[in-house]
Protein backbone atom coordinates (compact mmCIF):
# COMPACT_ATOMS: atom_id res chain seq x y z
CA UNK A 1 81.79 77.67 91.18
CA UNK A 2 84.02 79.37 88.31
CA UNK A 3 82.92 80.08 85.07
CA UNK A 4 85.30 78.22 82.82
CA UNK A 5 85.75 77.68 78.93
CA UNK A 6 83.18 75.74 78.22
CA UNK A 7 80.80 78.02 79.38
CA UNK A 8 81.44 80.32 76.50
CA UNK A 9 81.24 80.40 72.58
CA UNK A 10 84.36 81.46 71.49
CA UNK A 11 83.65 81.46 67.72
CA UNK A 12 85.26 84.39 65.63
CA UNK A 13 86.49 85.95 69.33
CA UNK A 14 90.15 86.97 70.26
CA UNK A 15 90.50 84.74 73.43
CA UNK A 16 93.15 86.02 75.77
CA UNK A 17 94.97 82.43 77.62
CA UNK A 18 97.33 83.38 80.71
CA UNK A 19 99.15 80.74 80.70
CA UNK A 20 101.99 79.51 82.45
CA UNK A 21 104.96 79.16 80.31
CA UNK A 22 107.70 80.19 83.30
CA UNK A 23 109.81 77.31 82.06
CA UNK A 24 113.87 76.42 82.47
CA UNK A 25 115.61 77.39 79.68
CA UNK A 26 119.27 76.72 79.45
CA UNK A 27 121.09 78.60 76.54
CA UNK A 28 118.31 79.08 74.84
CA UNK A 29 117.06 75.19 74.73
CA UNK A 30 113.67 74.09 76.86
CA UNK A 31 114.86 71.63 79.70
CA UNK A 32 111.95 70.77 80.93
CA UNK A 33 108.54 71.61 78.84
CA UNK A 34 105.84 70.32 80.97
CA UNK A 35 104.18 73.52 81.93
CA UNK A 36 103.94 73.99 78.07
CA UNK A 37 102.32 70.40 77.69
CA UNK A 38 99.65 71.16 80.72
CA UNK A 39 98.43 74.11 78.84
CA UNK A 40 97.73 72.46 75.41
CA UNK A 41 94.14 71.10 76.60
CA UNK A 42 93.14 74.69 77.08
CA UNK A 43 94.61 76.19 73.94
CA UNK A 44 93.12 73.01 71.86
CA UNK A 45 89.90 73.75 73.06
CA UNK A 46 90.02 77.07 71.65
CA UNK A 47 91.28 76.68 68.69
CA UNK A 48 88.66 73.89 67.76
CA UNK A 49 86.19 75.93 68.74
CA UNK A 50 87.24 78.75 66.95
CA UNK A 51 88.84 81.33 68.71
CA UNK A 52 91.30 83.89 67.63
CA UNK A 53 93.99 82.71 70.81
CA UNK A 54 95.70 84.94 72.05
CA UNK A 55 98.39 83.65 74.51
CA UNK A 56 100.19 85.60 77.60
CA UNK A 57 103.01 84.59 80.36
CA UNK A 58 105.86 85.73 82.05
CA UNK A 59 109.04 84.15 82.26
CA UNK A 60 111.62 84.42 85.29
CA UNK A 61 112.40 88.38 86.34
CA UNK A 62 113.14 90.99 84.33
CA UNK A 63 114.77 93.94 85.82
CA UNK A 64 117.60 94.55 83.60
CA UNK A 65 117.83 94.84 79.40
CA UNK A 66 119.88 91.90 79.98
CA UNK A 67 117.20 89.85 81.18
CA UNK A 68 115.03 90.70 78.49
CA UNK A 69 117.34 88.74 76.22
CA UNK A 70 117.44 85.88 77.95
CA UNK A 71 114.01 85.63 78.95
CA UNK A 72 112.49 85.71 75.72
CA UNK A 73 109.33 83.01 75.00
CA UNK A 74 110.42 82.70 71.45
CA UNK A 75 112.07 79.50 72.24
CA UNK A 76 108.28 78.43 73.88
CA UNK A 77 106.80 79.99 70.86
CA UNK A 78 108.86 77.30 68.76
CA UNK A 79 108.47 74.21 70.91
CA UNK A 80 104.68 75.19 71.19
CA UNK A 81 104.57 75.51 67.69
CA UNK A 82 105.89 71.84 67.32
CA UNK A 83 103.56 70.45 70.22
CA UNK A 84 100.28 71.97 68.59
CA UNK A 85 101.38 70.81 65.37
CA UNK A 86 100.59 73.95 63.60
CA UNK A 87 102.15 77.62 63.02
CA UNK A 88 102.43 80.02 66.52
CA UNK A 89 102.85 83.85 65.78
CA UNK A 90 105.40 85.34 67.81
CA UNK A 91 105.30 88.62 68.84
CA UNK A 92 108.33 90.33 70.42
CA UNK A 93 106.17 93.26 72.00
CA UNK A 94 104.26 93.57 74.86
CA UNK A 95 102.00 96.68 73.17
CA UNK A 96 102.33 99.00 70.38
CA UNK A 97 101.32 98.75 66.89
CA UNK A 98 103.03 95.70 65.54
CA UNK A 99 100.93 93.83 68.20
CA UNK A 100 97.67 94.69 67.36
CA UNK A 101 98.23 94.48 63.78
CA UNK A 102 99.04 90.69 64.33
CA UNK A 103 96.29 90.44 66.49
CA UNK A 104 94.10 92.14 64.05
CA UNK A 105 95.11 90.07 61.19
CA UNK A 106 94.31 86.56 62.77
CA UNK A 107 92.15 84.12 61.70
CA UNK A 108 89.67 81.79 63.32
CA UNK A 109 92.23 78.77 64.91
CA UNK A 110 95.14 81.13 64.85
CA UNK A 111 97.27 81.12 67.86
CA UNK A 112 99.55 84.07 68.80
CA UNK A 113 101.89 83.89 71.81
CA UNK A 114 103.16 87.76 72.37
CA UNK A 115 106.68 88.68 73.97
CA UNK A 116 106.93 88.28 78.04
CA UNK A 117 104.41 90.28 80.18
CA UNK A 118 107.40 90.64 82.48
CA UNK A 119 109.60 93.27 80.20
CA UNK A 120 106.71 95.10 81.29
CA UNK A 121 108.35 95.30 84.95
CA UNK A 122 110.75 97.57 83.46
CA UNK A 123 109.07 100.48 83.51
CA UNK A 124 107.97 100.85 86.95
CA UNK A 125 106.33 96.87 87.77
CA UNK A 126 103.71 97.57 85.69
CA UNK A 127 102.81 93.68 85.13
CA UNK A 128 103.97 92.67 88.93
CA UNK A 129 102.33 95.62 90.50
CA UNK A 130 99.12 95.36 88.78
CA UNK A 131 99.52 98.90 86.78
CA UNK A 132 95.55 99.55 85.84
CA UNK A 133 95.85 101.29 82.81
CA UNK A 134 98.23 98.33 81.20
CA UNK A 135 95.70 95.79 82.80
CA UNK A 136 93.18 97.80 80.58
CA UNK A 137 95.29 97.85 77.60
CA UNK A 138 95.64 94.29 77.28
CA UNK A 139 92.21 93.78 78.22
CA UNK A 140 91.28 95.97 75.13
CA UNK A 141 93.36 93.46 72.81
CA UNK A 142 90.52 90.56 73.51
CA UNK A 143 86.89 89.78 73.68
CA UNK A 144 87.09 86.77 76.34
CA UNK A 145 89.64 86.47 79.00
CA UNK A 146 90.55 82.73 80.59
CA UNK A 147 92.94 82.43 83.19
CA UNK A 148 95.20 79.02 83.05
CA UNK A 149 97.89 80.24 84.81
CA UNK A 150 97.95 78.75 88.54
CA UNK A 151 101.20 79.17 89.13
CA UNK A 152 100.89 82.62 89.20
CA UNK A 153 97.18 82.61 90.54
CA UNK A 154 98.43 83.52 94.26
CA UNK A 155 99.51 86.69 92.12
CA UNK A 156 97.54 90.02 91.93
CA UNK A 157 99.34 90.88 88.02
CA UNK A 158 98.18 93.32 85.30
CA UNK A 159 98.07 89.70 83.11
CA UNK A 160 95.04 87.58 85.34
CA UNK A 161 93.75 90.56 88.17
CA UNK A 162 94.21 93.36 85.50
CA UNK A 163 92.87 92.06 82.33
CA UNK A 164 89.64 89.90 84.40
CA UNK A 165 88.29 93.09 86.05
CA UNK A 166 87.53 94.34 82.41
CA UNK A 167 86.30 91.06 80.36
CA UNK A 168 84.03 88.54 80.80
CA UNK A 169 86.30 85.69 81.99
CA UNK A 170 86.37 82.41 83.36
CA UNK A 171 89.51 79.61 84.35
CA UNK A 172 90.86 77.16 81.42
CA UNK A 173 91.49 73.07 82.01
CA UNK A 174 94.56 73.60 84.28
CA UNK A 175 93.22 75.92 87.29
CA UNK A 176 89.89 73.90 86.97
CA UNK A 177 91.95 70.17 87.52
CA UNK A 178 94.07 72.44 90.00
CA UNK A 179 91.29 73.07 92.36
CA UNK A 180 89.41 69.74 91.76
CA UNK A 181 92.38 68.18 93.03
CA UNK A 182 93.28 69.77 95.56
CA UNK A 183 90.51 71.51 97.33
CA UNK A 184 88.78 67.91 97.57
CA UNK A 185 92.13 66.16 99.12
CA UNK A 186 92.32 68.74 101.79
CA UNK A 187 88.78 69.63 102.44
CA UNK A 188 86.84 66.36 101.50
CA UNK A 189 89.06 63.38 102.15
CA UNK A 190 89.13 59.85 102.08
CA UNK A 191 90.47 59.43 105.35
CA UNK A 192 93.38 58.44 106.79
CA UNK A 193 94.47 61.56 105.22
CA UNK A 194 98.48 61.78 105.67
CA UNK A 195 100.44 64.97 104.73
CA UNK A 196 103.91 65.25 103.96
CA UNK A 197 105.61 68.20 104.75
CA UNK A 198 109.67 69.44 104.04
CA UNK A 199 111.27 71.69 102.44
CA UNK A 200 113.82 74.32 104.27
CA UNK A 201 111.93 77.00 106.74
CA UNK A 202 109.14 76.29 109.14
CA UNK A 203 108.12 79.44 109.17
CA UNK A 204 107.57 78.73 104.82
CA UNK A 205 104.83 76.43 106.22
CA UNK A 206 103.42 78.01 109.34
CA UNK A 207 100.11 78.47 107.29
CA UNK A 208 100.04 75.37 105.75
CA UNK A 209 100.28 73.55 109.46
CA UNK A 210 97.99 75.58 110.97
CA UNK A 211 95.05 75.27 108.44
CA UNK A 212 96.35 71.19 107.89
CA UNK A 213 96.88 70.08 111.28
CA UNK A 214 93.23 69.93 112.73
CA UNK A 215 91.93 68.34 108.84
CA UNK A 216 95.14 65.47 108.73
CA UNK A 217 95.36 62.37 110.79
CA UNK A 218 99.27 62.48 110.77
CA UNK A 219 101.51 64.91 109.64
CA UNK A 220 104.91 63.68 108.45
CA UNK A 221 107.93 66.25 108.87
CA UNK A 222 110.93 66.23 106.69
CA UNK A 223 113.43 68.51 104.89
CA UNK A 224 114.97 70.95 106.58
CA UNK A 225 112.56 72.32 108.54
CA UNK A 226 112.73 68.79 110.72
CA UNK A 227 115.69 70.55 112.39
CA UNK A 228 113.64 72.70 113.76
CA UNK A 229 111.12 70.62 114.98
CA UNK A 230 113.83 68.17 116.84
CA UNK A 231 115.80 71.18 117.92
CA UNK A 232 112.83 72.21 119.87
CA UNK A 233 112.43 68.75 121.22
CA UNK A 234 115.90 69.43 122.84
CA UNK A 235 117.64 67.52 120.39
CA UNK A 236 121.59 68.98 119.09
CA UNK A 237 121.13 69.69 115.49
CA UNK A 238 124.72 70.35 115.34
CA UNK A 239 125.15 73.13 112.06
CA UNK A 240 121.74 71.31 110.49
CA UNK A 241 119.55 74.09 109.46
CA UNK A 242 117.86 76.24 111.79
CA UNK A 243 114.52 78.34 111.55
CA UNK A 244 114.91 79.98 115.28
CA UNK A 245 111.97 82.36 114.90
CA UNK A 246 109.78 79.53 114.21
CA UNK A 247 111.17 77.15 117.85
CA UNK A 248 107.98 78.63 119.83
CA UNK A 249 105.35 77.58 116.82
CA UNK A 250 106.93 74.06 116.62
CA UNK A 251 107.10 73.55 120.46
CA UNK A 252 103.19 74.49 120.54
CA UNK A 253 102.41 72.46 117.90
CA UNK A 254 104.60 69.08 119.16
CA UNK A 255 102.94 69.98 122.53
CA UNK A 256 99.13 70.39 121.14
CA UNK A 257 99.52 67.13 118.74
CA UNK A 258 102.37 64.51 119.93
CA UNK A 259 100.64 61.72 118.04
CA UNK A 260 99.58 63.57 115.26
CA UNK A 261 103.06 65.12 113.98
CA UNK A 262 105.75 62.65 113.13
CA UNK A 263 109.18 63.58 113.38
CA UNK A 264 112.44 61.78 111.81
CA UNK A 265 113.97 59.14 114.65
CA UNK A 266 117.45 59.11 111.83
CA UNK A 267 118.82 61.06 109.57
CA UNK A 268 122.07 61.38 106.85
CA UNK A 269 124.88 64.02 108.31
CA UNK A 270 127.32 65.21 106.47
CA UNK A 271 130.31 68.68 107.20
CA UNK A 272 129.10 69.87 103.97
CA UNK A 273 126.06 69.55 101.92
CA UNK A 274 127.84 69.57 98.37
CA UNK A 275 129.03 66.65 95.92
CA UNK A 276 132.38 65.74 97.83
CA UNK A 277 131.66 65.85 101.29
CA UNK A 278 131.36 62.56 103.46
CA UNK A 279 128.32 61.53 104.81
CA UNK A 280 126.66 59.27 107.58
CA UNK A 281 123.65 57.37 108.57
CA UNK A 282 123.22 58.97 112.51
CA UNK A 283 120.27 58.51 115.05
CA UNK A 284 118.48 62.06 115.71
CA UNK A 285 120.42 61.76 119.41
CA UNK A 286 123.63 61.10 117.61
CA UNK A 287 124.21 64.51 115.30
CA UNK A 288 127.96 65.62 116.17
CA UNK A 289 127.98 69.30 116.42
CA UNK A 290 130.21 69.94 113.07
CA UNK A 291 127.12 68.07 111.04
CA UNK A 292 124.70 69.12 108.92
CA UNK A 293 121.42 66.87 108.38
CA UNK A 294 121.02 66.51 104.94
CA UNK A 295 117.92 63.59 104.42
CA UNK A 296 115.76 61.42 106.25
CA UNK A 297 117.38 58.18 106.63
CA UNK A 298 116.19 54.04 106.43
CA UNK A 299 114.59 53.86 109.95
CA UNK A 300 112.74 57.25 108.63
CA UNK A 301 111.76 56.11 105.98
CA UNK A 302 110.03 52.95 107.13
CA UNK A 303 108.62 54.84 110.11
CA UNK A 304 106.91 56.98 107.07
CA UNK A 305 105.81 54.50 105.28
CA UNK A 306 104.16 52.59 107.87
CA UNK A 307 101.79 55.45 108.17
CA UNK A 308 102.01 55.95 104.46
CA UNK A 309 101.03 52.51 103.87
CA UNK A 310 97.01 52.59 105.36
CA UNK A 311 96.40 56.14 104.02
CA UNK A 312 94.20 56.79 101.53
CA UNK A 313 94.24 60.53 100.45
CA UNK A 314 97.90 61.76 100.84
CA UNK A 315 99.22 65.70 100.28
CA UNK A 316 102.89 66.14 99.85
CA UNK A 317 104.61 69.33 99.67
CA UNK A 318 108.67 70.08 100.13
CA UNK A 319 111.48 67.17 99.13
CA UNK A 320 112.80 65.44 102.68
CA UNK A 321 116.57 66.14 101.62
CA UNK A 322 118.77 68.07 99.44
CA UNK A 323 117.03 66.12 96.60
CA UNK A 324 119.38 68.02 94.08
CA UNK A 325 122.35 66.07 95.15
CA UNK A 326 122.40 62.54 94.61
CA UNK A 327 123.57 61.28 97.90
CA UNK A 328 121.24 62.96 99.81
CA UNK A 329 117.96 62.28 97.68
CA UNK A 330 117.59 58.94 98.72
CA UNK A 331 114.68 59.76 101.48
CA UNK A 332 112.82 61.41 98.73
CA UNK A 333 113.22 58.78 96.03
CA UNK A 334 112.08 55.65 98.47
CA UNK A 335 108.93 57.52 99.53
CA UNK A 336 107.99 58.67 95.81
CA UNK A 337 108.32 55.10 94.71
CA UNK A 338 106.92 53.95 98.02
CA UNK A 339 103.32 56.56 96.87
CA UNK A 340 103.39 55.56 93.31
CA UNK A 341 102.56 51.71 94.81
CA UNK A 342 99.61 52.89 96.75
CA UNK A 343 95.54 52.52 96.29
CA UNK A 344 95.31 56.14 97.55
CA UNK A 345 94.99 59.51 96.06
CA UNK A 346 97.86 61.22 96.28
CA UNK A 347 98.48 65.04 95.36
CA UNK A 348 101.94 66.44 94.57
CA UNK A 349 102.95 69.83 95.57
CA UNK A 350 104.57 72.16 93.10
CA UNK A 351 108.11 73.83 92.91
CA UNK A 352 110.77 71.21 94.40
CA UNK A 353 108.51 68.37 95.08
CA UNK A 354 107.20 68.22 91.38
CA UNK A 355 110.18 68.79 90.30
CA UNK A 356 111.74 66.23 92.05
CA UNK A 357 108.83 63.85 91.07
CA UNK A 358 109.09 64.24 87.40
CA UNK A 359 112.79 63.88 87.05
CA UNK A 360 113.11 61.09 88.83
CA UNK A 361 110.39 58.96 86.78
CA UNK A 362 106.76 59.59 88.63
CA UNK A 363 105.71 61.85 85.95
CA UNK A 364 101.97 59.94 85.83
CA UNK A 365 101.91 57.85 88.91
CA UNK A 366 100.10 59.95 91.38
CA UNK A 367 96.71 61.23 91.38
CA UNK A 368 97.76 65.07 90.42
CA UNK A 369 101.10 66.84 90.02
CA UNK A 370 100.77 70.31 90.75
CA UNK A 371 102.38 72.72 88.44
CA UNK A 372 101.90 75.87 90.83
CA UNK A 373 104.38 76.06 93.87
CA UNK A 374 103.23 79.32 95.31
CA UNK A 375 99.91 78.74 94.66
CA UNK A 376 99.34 75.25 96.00
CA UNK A 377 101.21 76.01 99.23
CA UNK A 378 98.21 79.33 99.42
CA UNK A 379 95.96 76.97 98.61
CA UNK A 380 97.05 74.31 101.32
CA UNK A 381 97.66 77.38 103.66
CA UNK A 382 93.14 77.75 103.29
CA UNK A 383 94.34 81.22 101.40
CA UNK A 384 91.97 82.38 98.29
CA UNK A 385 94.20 83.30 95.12
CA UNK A 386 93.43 86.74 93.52
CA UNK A 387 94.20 85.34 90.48
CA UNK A 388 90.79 82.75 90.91
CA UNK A 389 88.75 85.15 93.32
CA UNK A 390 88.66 87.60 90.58
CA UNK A 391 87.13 85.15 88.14
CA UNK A 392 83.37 85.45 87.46
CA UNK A 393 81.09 82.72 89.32
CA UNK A 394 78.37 80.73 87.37
């Protein structure tokens, strides 16, 4: 087990928080602040227990001076400011001088959120590409180090793998609910235990079948990657998409487990996966060769949720359709509102399926949401995350 914030007194000390403020920003406005909102349990803790925090996170890519500009946190410095309900210093460095003054110069409570790790990428990847001696720096700016980023936990970075090899360090609220959740749905579960896989690629979720297939009672296949799956049935997929490398793995795996993996028998074609094109409702035998297969359709969806319906720990990760376009997000609406009915525990991938969760109304109607994509696939894949591994045990 990981040490975590509570097993330290943080009185008086500069506390160094990864965090994971990698949030949308559109023209300088927040459009979604939940990753801010997961944090504050962590921060809160720290600053009533009297800690100098000092926050850290990356936001999108920087490999240009352009992206600098518009991947600045001080918008996240503001809204955090408003969320804790007190003052956040905002520092527009990522070293120097005017840094560790600020740093020097806070109180017990304080909270200081400095400029994006990534404008450290710059100059040779040093956050990405875990530089040592800027993993050291930082380090020397703190006395504890806590890591509450999962998102970027599948991540070896100068901000978690850098700065934990040189303080003592343990993992805030976030990572801790992260792996409660989630290492006890997939490796202790209250069976049946269904998972729900889309998303575009097979060959994305090669891992996360392999390790899965043997713990699940059924597997559910959606998205994109169902192509795949039917094409190596012998099904036409017409111009649906197709992950060819992966035909062999899917083939094995329909042939090892044909009553454990459970492929759409309908789905919604369309000549082009966009806001104007026309669409259909098409048996799997029925896709013309000029169609693409855009969602699951009704006789999927019941099929699903007659599995869905006597399972009591449930794993979802990928949307079934092109969730971002209205008319082909129905498959992915009817089985989040057919989840958020159940007596089961059900645990929410990141990326697109949390996303697609929250904005369409299940915020807090499932057991966990997941706020790391990357990470919870690693994790579902049976992968350990360098950003956790490093962390000191109890």
């Amino acid at each position: 087990m990981k040490k975590n914030i509570r097993d330290f007194d943080l009185n008086n000390k500069r506390v160094i928080i990864r965090v994971d403020f990698n949030v949308p920003i559109k023209d300088g406005v927040i459009t979604d602040d939940n990753r801010i909102r997961e944090s504050l349990k962590t921060i809160n803790y720290a600053i009533s227990n009297g800690a100098k925090v000092i926050l850290m996170s990356h936001l999108g890519r920087v490999k240009t001076e352009e992206d600098k500009e518009k991947n600045t946190l001080k918008p996240v410095a503001d809204r955090l400011s408003e969320l804790l309900g007190k003052k956040v210093v905002f520092v527009g460095e990522t070293s120097g001088a005017i840094l560790e003054e600020a740093i020097y110069n806070l109180q017990n409570g304080d909270v200081l959120l400095m400029e994006n790790t990534r404008y450290e990428d710059l100059d040779g990847k040093k956050e990405s590409g875990n530089d040592p001696e800027l993993g050291a720096y930082w380090a020397s700016l703190g006395d504890i180090y806590i890591n509450d980023a999962f998102g970027t936990a599948h991540r070896a970075h100068a901000s978690n793998v850098g700065i934990a090899s040189h303080l003592d360090n343990g993992i805030g609220f976030l990572i801790e609910k992260e792996l409660d959740n989630l290492d006890k749905a997939v490796n202790d579960p209250v069976r049946p235990f269904t998972v729900i896989l889309g998303g575009a690629k097979v060959s994305d979720k090669i891992g996360v079948i392999t390790n899965l297939v043997e713990k699940a009672d059924y597997i559910l296949i959606g998205g994109g990657m169902m192509f795949t799956f039917l094409k190596a049935q012998g099904y036409e997929i017409g111009s649906s998409l197709l992950d060819e490398e992966s035909l062999d793995f899917c083939k094995e795996m329909l042939d090892k487990y044909p009553n454990k993996i459970i492929l759409p028998v309908d789905c919604v074609c369309t000549n082009e996966i966009s806001d104007n094109g026309e669409y259909r409702a098409a048996r799997i035998s029925d896709i013309h060769k000029d169609e693409i297969g855009a969602d699951i359709c009704l006789q999927t969806i019941e099929l699903f949720k007659s599995y869905l319906q006597n399972s009591k720990t449930i794993v979802w990760n990928g949307p079934l359709g092109a969730f971002e376009y209205d008319k082909f997000s129905q498959g992915t609406k009817d089985i989040l509102a057919a989840l958020a009915n159940l007596d089961a525990t059900v645990i929410i991938g990141g990326g697109d399926t949390a996303s697609s969760a929250i904005n369409f109304g299940y915020k807090d109607s499932f057991t966990h949401i997941s706020t790391g994509g990357g990470a919870s696939l690693e994790l579902l894949e049976g992968k350990e995350l360098p950003g956790i591994a490093i962390i000191n045990d109890k």
